[in-house]
C-alpha atoms as a PDB file:
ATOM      1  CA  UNK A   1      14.114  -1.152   4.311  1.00  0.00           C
ATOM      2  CA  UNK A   2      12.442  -0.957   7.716  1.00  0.00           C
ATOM      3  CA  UNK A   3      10.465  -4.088   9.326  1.00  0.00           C
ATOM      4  CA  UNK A   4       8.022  -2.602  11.275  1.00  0.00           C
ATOM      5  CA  UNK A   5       5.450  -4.438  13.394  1.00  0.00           C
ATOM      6  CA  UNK A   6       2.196  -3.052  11.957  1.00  0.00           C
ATOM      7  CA  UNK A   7      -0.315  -5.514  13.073  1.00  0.00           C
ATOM      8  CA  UNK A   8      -3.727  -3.996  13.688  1.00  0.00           C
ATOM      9  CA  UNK A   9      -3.090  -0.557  11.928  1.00  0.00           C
ATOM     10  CA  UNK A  10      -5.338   0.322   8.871  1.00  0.00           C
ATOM     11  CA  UNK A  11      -3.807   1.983   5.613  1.00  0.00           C
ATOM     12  CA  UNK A  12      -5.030   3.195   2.541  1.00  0.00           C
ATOM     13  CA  UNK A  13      -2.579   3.401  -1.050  1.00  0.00           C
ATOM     14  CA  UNK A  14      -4.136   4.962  -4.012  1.00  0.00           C
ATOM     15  CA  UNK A  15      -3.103   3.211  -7.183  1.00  0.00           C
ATOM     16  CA  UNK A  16      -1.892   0.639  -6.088  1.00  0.00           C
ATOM     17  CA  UNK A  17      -2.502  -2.746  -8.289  1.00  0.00           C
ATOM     18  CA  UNK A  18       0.614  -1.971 -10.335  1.00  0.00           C
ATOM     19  CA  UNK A  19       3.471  -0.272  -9.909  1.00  0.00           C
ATOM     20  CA  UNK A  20       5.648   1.436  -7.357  1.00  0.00           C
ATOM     21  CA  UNK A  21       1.600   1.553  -5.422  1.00  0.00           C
ATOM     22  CA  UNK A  22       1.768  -2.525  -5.585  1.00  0.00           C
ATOM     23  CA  UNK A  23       5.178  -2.669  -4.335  1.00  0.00           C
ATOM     24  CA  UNK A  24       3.792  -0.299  -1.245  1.00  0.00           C
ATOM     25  CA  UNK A  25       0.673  -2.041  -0.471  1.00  0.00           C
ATOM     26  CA  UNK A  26       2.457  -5.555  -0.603  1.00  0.00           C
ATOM     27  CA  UNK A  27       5.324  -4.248   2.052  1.00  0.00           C
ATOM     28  CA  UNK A  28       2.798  -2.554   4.009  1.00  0.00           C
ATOM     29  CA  UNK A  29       0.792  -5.668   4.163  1.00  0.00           C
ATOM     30  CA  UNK A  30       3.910  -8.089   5.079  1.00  0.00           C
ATOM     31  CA  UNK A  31       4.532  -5.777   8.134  1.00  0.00           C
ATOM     32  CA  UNK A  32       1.097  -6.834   9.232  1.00  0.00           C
ATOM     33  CA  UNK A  33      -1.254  -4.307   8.178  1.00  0.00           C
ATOM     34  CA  UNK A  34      -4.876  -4.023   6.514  1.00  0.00           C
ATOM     35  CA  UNK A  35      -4.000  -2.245   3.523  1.00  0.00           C
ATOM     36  CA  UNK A  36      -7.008  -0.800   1.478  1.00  0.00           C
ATOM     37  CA  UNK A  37      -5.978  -0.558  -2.355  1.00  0.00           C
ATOM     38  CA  UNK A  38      -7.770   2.489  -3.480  1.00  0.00           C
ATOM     39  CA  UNK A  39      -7.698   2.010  -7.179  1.00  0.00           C
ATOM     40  CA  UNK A  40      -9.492   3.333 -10.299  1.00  0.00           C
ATOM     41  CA  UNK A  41     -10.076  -0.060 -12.118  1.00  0.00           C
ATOM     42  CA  UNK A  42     -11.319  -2.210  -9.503  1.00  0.00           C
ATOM     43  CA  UNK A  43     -11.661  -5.557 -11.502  1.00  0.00           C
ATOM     44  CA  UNK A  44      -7.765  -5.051 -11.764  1.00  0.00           C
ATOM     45  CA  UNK A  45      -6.948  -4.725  -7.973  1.00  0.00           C
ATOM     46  CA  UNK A  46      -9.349  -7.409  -6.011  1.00  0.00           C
ATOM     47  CA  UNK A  47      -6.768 -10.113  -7.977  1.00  0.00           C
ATOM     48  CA  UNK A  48      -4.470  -7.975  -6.827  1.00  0.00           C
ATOM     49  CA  UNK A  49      -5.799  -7.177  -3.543  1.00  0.00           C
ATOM     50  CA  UNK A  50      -6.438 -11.396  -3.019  1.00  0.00           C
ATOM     51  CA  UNK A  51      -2.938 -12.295  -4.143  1.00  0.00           C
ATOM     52  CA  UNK A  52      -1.274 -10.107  -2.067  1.00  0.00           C
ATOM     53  CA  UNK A  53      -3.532 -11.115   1.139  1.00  0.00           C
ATOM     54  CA  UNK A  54      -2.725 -15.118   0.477  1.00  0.00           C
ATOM     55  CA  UNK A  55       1.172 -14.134   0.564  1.00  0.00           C
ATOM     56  CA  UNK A  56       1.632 -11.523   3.541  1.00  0.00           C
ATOM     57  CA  UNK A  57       0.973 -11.724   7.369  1.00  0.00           C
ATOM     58  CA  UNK A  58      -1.732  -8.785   6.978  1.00  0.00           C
ATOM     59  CA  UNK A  59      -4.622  -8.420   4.643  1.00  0.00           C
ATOM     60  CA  UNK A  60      -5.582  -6.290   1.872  1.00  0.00           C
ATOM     61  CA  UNK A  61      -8.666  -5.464   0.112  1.00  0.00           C
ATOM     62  CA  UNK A  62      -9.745  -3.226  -2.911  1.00  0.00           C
ATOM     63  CA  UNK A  63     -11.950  -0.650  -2.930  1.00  0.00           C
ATOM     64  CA  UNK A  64     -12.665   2.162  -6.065  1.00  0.00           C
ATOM     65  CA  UNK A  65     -11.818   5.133  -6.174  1.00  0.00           C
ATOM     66  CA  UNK A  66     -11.152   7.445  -8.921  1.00  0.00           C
ATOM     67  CA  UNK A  67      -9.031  10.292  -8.416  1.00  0.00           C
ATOM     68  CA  UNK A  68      -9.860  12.240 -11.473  1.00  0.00           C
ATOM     69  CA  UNK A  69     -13.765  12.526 -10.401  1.00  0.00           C
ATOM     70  CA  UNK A  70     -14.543  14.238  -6.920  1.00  0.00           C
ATOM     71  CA  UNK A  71     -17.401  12.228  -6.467  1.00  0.00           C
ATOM     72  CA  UNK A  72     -15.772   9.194  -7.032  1.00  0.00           C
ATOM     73  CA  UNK A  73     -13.440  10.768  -4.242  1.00  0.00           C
ATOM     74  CA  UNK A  74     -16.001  11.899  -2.233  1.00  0.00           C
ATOM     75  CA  UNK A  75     -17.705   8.544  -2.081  1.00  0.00           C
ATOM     76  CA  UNK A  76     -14.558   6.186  -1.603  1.00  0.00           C
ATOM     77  CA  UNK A  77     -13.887   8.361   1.850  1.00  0.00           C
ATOM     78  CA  UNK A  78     -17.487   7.998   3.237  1.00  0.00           C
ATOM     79  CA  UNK A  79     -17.549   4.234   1.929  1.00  0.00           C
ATOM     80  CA  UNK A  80     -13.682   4.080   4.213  1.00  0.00           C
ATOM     81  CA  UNK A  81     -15.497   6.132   7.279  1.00  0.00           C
ATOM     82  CA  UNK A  82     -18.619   3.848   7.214  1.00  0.00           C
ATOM     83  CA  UNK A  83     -16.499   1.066   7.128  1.00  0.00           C
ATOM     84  CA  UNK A  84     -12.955   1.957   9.167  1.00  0.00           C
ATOM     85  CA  UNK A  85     -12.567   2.842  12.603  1.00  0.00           C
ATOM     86  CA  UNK A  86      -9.100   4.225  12.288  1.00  0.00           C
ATOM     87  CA  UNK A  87      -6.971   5.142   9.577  1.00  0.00           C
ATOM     88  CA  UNK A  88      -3.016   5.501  10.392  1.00  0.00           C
ATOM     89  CA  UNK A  89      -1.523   5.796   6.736  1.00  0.00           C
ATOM     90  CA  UNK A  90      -2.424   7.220   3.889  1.00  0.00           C
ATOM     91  CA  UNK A  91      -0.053   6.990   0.788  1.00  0.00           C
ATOM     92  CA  UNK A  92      -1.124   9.643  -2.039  1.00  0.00           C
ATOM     93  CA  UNK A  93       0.749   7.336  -4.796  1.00  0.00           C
ATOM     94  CA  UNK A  94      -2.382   7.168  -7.595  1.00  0.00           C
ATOM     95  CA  UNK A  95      -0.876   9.243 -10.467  1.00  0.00           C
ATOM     96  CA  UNK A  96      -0.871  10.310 -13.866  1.00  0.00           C
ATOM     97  CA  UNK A  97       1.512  11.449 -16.530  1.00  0.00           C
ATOM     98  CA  UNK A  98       0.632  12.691 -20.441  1.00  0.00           C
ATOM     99  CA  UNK A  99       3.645  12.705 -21.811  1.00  0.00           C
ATOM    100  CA  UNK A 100       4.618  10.728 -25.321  1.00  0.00           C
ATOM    101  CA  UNK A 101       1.685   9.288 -26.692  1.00  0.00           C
ATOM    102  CA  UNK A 102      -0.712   9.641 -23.852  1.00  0.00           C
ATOM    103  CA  UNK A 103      -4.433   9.248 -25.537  1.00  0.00           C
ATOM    104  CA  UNK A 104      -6.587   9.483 -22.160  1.00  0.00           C
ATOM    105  CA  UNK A 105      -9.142  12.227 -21.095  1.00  0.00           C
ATOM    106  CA  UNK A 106      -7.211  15.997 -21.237  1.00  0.00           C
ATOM    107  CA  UNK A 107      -9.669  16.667 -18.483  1.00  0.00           C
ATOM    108  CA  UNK A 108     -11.130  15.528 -15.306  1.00  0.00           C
ATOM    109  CA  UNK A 109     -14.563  14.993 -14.652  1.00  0.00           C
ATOM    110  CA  UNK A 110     -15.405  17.917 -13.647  1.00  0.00           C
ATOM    111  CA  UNK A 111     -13.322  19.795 -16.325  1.00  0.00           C
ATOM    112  CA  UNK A 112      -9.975  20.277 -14.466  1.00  0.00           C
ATOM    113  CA  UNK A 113      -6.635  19.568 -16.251  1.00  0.00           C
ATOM    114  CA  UNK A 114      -6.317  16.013 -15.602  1.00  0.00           C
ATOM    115  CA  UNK A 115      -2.701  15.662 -14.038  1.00  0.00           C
ATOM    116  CA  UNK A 116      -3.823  18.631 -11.951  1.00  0.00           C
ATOM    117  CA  UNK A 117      -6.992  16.719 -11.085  1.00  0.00           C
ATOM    118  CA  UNK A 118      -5.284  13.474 -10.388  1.00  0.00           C
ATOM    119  CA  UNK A 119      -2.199  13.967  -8.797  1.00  0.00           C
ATOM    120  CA  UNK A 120      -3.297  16.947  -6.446  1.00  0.00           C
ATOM    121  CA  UNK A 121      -7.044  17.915  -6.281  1.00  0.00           C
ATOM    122  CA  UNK A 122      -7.984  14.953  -5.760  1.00  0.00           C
ATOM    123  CA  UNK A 123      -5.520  13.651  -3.120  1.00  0.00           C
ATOM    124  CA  UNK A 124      -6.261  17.156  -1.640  1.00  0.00           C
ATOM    125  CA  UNK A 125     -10.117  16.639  -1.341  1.00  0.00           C
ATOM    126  CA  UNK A 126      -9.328  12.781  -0.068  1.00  0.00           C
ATOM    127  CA  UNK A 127      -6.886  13.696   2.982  1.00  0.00           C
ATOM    128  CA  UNK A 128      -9.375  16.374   4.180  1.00  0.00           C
ATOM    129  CA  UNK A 129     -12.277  14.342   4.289  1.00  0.00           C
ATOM    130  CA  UNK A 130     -10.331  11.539   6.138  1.00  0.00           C
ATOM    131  CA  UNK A 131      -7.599  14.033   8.283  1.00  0.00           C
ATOM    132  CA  UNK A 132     -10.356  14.080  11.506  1.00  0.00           C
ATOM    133  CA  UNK A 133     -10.338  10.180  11.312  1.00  0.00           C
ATOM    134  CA  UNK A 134      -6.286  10.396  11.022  1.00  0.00           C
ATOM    135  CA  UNK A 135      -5.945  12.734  14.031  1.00  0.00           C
ATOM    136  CA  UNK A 136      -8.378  10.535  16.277  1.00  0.00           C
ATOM    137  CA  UNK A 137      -6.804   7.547  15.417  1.00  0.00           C
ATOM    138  CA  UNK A 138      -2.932   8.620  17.030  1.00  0.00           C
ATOM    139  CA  UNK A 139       0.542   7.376  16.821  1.00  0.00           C
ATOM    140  CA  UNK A 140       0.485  10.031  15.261  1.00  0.00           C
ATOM    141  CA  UNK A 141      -0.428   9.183  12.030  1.00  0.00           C
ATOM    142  CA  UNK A 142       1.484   8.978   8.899  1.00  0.00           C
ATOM    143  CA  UNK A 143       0.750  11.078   5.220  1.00  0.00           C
ATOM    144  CA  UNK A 144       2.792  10.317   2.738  1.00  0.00           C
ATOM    145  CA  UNK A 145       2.703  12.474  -0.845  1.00  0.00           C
ATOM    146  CA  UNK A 146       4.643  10.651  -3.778  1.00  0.00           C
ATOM    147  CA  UNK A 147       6.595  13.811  -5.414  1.00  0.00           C
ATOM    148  CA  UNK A 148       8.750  13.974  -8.435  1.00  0.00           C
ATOM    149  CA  UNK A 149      11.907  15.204  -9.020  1.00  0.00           C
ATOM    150  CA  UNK A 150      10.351  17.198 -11.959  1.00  0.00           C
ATOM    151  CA  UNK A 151       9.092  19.564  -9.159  1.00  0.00           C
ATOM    152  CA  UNK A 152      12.583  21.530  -9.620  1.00  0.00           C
ATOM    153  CA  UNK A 153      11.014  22.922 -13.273  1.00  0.00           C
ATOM    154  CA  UNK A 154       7.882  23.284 -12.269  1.00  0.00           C
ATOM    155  CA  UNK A 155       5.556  26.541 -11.618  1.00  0.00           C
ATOM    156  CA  UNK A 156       4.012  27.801  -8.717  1.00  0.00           C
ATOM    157  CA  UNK A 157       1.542  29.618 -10.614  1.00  0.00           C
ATOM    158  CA  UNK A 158      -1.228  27.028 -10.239  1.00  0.00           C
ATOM    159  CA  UNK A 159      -4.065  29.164 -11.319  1.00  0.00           C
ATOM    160  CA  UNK A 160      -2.274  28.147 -15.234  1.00  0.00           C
ATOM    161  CA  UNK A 161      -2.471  25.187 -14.613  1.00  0.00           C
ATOM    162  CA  UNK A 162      -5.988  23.812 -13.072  1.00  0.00           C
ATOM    163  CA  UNK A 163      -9.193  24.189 -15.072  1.00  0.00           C
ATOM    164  CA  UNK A 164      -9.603  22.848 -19.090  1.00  0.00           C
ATOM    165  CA  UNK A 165      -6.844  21.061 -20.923  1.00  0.00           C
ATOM    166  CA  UNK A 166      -3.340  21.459 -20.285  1.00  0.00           C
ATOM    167  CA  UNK A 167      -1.623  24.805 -23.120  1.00  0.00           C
ATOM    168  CA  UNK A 168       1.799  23.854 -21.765  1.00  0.00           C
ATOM    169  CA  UNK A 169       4.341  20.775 -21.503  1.00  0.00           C
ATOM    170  CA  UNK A 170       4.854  21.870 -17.862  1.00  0.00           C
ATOM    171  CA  UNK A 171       1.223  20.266 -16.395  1.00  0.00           C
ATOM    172  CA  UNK A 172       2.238  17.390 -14.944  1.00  0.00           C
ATOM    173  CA  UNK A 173       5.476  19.056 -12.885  1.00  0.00           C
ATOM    174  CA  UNK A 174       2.955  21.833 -11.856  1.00  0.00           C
ATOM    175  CA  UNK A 175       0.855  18.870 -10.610  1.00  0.00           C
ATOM    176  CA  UNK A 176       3.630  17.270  -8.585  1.00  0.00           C
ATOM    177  CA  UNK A 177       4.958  20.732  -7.402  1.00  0.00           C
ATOM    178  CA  UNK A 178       1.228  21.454  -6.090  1.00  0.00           C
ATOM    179  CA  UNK A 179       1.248  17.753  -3.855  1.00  0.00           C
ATOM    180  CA  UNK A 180       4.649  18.589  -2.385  1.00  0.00           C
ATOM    181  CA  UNK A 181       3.616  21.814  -1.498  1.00  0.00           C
ATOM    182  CA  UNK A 182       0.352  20.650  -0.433  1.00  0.00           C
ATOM    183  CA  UNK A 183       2.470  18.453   1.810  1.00  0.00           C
ATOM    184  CA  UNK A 184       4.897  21.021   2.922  1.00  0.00           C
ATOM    185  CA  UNK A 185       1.903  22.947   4.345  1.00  0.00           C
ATOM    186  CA  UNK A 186       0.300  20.256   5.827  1.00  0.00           C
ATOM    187  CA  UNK A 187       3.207  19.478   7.977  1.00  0.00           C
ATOM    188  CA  UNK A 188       3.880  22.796   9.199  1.00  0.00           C
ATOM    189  CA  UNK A 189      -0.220  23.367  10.141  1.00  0.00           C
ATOM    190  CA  UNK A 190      -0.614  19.851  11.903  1.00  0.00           C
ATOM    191  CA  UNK A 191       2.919  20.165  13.490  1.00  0.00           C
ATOM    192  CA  UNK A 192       2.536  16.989  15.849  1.00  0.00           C
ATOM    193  CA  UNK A 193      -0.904  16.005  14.818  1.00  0.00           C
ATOM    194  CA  UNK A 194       0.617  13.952  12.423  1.00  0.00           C
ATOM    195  CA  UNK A 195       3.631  13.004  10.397  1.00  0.00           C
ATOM    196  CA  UNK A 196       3.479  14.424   7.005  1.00  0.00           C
ATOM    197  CA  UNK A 197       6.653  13.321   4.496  1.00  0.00           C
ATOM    198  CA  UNK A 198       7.147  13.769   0.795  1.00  0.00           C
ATOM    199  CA  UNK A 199       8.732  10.609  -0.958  1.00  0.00           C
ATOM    200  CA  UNK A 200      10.274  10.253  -4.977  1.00  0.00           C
ATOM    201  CA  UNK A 201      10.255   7.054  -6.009  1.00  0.00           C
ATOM    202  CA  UNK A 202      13.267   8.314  -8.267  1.00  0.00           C
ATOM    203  CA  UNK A 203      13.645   6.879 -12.391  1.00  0.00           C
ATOM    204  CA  UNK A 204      11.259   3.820 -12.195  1.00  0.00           C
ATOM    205  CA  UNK A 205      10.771   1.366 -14.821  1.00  0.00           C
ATOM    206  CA  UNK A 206       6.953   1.190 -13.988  1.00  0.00           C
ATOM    207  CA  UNK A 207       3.780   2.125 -15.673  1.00  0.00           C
ATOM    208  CA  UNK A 208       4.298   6.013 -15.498  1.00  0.00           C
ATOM    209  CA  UNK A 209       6.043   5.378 -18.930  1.00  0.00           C
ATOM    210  CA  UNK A 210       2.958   3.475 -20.919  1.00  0.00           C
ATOM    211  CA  UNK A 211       2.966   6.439 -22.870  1.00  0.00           C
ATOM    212  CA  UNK A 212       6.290   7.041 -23.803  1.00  0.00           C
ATOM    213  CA  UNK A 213       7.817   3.813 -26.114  1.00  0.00           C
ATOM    214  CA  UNK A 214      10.889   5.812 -25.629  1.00  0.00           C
ATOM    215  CA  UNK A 215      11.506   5.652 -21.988  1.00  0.00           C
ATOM    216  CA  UNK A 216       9.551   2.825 -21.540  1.00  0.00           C
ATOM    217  CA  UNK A 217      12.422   1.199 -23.268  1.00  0.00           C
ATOM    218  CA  UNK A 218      15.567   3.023 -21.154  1.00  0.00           C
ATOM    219  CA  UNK A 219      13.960   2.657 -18.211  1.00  0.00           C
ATOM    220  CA  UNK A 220      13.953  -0.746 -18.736  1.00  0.00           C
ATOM    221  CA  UNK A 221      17.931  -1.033 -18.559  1.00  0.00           C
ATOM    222  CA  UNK A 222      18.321   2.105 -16.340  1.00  0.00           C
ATOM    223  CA  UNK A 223      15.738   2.103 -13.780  1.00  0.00           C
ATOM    224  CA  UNK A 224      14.708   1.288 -10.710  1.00  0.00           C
ATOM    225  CA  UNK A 225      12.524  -1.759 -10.176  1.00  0.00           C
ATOM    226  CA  UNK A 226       9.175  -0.769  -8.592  1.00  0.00           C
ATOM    227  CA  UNK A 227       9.992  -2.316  -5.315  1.00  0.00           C
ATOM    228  CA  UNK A 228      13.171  -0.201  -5.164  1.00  0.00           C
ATOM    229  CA  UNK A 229      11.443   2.748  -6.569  1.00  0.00           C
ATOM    230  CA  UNK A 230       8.567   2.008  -3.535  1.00  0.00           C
ATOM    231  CA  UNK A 231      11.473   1.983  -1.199  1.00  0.00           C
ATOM    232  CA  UNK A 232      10.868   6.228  -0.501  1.00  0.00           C
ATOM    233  CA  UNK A 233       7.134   5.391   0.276  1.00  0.00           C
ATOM    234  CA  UNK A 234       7.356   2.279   2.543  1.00  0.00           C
ATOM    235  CA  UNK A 235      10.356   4.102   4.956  1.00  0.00           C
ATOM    236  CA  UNK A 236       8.221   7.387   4.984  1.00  0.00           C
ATOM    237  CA  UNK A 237       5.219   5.433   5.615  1.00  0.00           C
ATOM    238  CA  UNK A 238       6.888   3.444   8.412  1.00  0.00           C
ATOM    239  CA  UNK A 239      10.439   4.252   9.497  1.00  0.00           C
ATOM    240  CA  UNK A 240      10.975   5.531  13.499  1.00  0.00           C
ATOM    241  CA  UNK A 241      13.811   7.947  12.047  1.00  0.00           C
ATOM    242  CA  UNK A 242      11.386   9.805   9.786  1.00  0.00           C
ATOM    243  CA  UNK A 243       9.980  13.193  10.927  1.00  0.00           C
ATOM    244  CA  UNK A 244       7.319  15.184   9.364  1.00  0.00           C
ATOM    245  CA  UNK A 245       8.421  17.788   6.858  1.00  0.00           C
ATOM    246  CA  UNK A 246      11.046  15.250   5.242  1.00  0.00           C
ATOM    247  CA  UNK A 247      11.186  15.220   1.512  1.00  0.00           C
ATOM    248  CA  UNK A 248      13.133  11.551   0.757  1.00  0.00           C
ATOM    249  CA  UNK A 249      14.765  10.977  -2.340  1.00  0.00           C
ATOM    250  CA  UNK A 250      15.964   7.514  -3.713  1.00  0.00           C
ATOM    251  CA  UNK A 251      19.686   8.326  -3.537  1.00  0.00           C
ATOM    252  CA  UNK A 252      22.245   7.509  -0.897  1.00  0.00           C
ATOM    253  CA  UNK A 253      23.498  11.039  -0.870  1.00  0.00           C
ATOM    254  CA  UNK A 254      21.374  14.365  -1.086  1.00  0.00           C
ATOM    255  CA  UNK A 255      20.155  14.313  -4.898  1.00  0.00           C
ATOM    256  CA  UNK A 256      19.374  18.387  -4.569  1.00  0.00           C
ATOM    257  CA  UNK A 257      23.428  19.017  -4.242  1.00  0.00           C
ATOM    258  CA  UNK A 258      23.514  18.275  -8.178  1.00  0.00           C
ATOM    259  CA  UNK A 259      20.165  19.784  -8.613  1.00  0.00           C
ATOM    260  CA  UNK A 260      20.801  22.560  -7.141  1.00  0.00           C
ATOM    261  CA  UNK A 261      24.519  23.030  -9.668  1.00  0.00           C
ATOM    262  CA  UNK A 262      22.457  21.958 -12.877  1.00  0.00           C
ATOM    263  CA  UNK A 263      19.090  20.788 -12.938  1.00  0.00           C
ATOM    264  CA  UNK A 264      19.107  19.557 -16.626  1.00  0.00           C
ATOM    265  CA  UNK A 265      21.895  17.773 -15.872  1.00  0.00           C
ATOM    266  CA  UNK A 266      20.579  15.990 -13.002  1.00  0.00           C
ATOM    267  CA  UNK A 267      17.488  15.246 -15.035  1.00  0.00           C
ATOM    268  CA  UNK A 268      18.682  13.937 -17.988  1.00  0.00           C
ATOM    269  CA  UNK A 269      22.219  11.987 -16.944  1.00  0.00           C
ATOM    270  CA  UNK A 270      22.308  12.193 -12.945  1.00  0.00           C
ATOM    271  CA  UNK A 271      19.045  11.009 -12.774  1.00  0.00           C
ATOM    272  CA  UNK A 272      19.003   7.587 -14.797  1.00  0.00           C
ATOM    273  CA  UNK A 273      22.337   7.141 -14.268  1.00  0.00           C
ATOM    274  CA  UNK A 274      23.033   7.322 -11.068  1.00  0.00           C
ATOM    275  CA  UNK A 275      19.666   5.593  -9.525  1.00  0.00           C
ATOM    276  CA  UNK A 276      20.990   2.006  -9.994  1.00  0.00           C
ATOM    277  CA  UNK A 277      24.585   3.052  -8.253  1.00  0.00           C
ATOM    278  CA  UNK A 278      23.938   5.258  -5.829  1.00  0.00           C
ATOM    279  CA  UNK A 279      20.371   3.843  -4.987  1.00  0.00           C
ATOM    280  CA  UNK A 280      19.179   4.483  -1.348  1.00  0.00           C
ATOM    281  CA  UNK A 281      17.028   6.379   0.931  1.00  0.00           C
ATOM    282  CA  UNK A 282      18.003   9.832   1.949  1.00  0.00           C
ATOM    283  CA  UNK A 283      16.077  12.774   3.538  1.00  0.00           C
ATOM    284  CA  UNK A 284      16.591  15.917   1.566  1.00  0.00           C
ATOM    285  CA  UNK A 285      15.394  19.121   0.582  1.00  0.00           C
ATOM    286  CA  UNK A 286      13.019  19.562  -2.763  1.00  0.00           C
ATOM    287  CA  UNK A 287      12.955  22.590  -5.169  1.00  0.00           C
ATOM    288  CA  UNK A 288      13.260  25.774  -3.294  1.00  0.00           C
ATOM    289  CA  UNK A 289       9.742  27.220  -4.591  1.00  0.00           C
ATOM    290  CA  UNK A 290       7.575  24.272  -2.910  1.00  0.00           C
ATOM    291  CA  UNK A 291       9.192  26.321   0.703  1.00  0.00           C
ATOM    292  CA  UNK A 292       7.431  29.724  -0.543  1.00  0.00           C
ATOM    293  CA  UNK A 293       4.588  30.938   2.072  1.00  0.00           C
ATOM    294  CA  UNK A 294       2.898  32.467  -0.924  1.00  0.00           C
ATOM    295  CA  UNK A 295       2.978  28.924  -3.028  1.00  0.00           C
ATOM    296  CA  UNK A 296       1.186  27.529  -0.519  1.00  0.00           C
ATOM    297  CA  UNK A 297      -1.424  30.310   0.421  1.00  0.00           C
ATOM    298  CA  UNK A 298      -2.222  30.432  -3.269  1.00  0.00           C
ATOM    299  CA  UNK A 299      -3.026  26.782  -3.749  1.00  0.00           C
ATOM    300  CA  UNK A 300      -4.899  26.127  -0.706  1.00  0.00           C
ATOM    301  CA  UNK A 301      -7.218  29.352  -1.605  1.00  0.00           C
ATOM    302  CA  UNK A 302      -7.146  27.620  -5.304  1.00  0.00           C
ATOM    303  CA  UNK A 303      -8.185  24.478  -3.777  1.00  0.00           C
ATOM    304  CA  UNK A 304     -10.831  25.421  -1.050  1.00  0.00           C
ATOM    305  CA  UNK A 305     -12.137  27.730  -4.008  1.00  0.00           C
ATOM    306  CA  UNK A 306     -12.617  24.176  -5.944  1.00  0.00           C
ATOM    307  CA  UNK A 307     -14.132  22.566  -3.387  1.00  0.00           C
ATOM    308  CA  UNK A 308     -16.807  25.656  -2.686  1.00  0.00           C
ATOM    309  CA  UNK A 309     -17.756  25.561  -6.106  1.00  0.00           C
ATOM    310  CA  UNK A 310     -18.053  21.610  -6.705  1.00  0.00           C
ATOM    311  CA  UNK A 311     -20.191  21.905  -3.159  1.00  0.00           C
ATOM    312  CA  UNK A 312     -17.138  19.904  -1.226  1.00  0.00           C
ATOM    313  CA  UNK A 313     -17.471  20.938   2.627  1.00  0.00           C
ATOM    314  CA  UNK A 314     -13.869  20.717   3.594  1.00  0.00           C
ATOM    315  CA  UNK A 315     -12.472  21.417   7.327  1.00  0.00           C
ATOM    316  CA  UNK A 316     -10.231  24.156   7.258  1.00  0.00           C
ATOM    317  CA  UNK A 317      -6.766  23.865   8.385  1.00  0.00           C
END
């Protein structure tokens, strides 16, 4: 993994006092940065937030946000701007998945399907409101959007997918398709404003699976541990060889050759399989549909339509 020197650089990771987020604030912090843990629970992450500060050459603190309520969103970034000067990483990690026996809110809110709310809208609204600060502040800048590999399944057809409960098993790939395209654009409209990357964290054994006894248990023979899993994030975050655009996956070869022959495949048996033997850090290229001009024209027009109607000024891209 890279050592970079980051002493005197600010970052922010959402959801990040467990998990593949932990593992990312922590490294971030032993390079030498201020790493702000933007987390829904905040009880959770000051321990968190303390623990990690007593252990690492930079400091960390917590501060609330909750990513499935724009005004919790919306008041984290002003709280950061009041507070922060600069701003030269921001890790989108804070997610949510309802598969197995998931018993949480179907909705955000404000009434949006929650993995739609959580893993994209409101990343979406939190990088605008802070991507003035980002530009000012130089380097240039790094974004980083956690993807999935369930992104090669998922639909482009985000107007299904946003407002009420999810009607179909496909919300939470939808949700990760709409942050890697959401990256994808971002990267081609800043250009060298800043350096936007897309990172899987690959077959974790983490708290994505609290739901799911199931996998929970597999994952527990067959995964990743989170700090490998956070291995994506930190290099995209960090790493001199990265440019903006990349999509990394956890693999030391490109992962997309085998989705690309048989997707299932890749999911179900290349995928847990393979992460332990083959793991590394590899720039690659995603599902083919998150590359579609018209994927991303419809979800930023979904998304600034949001924002008009929740009252969210936005700067336009």
């Amino acid at each position: 993994m890279p050592s970079q020197d980051l002493s005197g650089q600010v970052a922010i990771v959402t959801g990040s006092n467990t998990g593949v987020g932990k593992e990312t604030a922590t490294a971030l912090c032993e390079m030498g940065a201020h790493v702000v843990m933007a987390c829904r629970t905040i009880d959770r992450a000051r321990p968190v937030a303390e623990a990690i500060s007593s252990k690492c050459r930079g400091t960390a603190e917590a501060m609330q946000l909750d990513l499935a309520d724009l005004k919790s969103v919306q008041e984290f970034a002003n709280a950061f701007l009041a507070k922060h000067k600069k701003l030269h990483i921001l890790v989108n990690n804070g997610g949510l998945n309802t598969d197995g026996n998931y018993k949480g809110p179907k909705t955000t809110k404000q009434g949006y399907e929650i993995c739609f709310g959580t893993n994209f809208l409101g990343h979406f609204v939190l990088t605008m409101m802070l991507l003035d600060l980002m530009k000012k502040t130089g380097k240039p800048a790094r974004i980083v959007n956690v993807s999935s590999v369930t992104v090669w399944f998922a639909s482009i057809k985000f107007e299904n997918y946003y407002k009420g409960p999810a009607k179909t098993q496909g919300n939470y790939a939808a949700s990760k398709m709409a942050s890697t395209v959401f990256g994808k654009e971002l990267a081609r409209k800043l250009a060298d404003a800043a350096v936007v990357v897309e990172s899987d964290p690959g077959f974790v054994a983490s708290d994505i699976w609290r739901n799911s006894p199931i996998m929970k248990h597999v994952s527990a023979f067959l995964a990743l541990t989170p700090r490998q899993g956070a291995r994506t994030s930190i290099e995209a975050a960090t790493s001199t060889s990265v440019k903006t655009g990349d999509y990394l996956v956890p693999f030391s070869f490109k992962f997309s050759s085998i989705m690309k022959l048989n997707g299932s495949f890749g999911y179900n048996i290349g995928m847990p399989l393979l992460s332990k033997l083959f793991h590394g850090c590899t720039a690659d290229k995603t599902a083919p549909k998150a590359y579609k001009p018209e994927a991303a024209k419809s979800l930023f027009d979904l998304a600034y339509k949001i924002c008009e109607e929740e009252g969210i000024n936005l700067p336009q891209l």
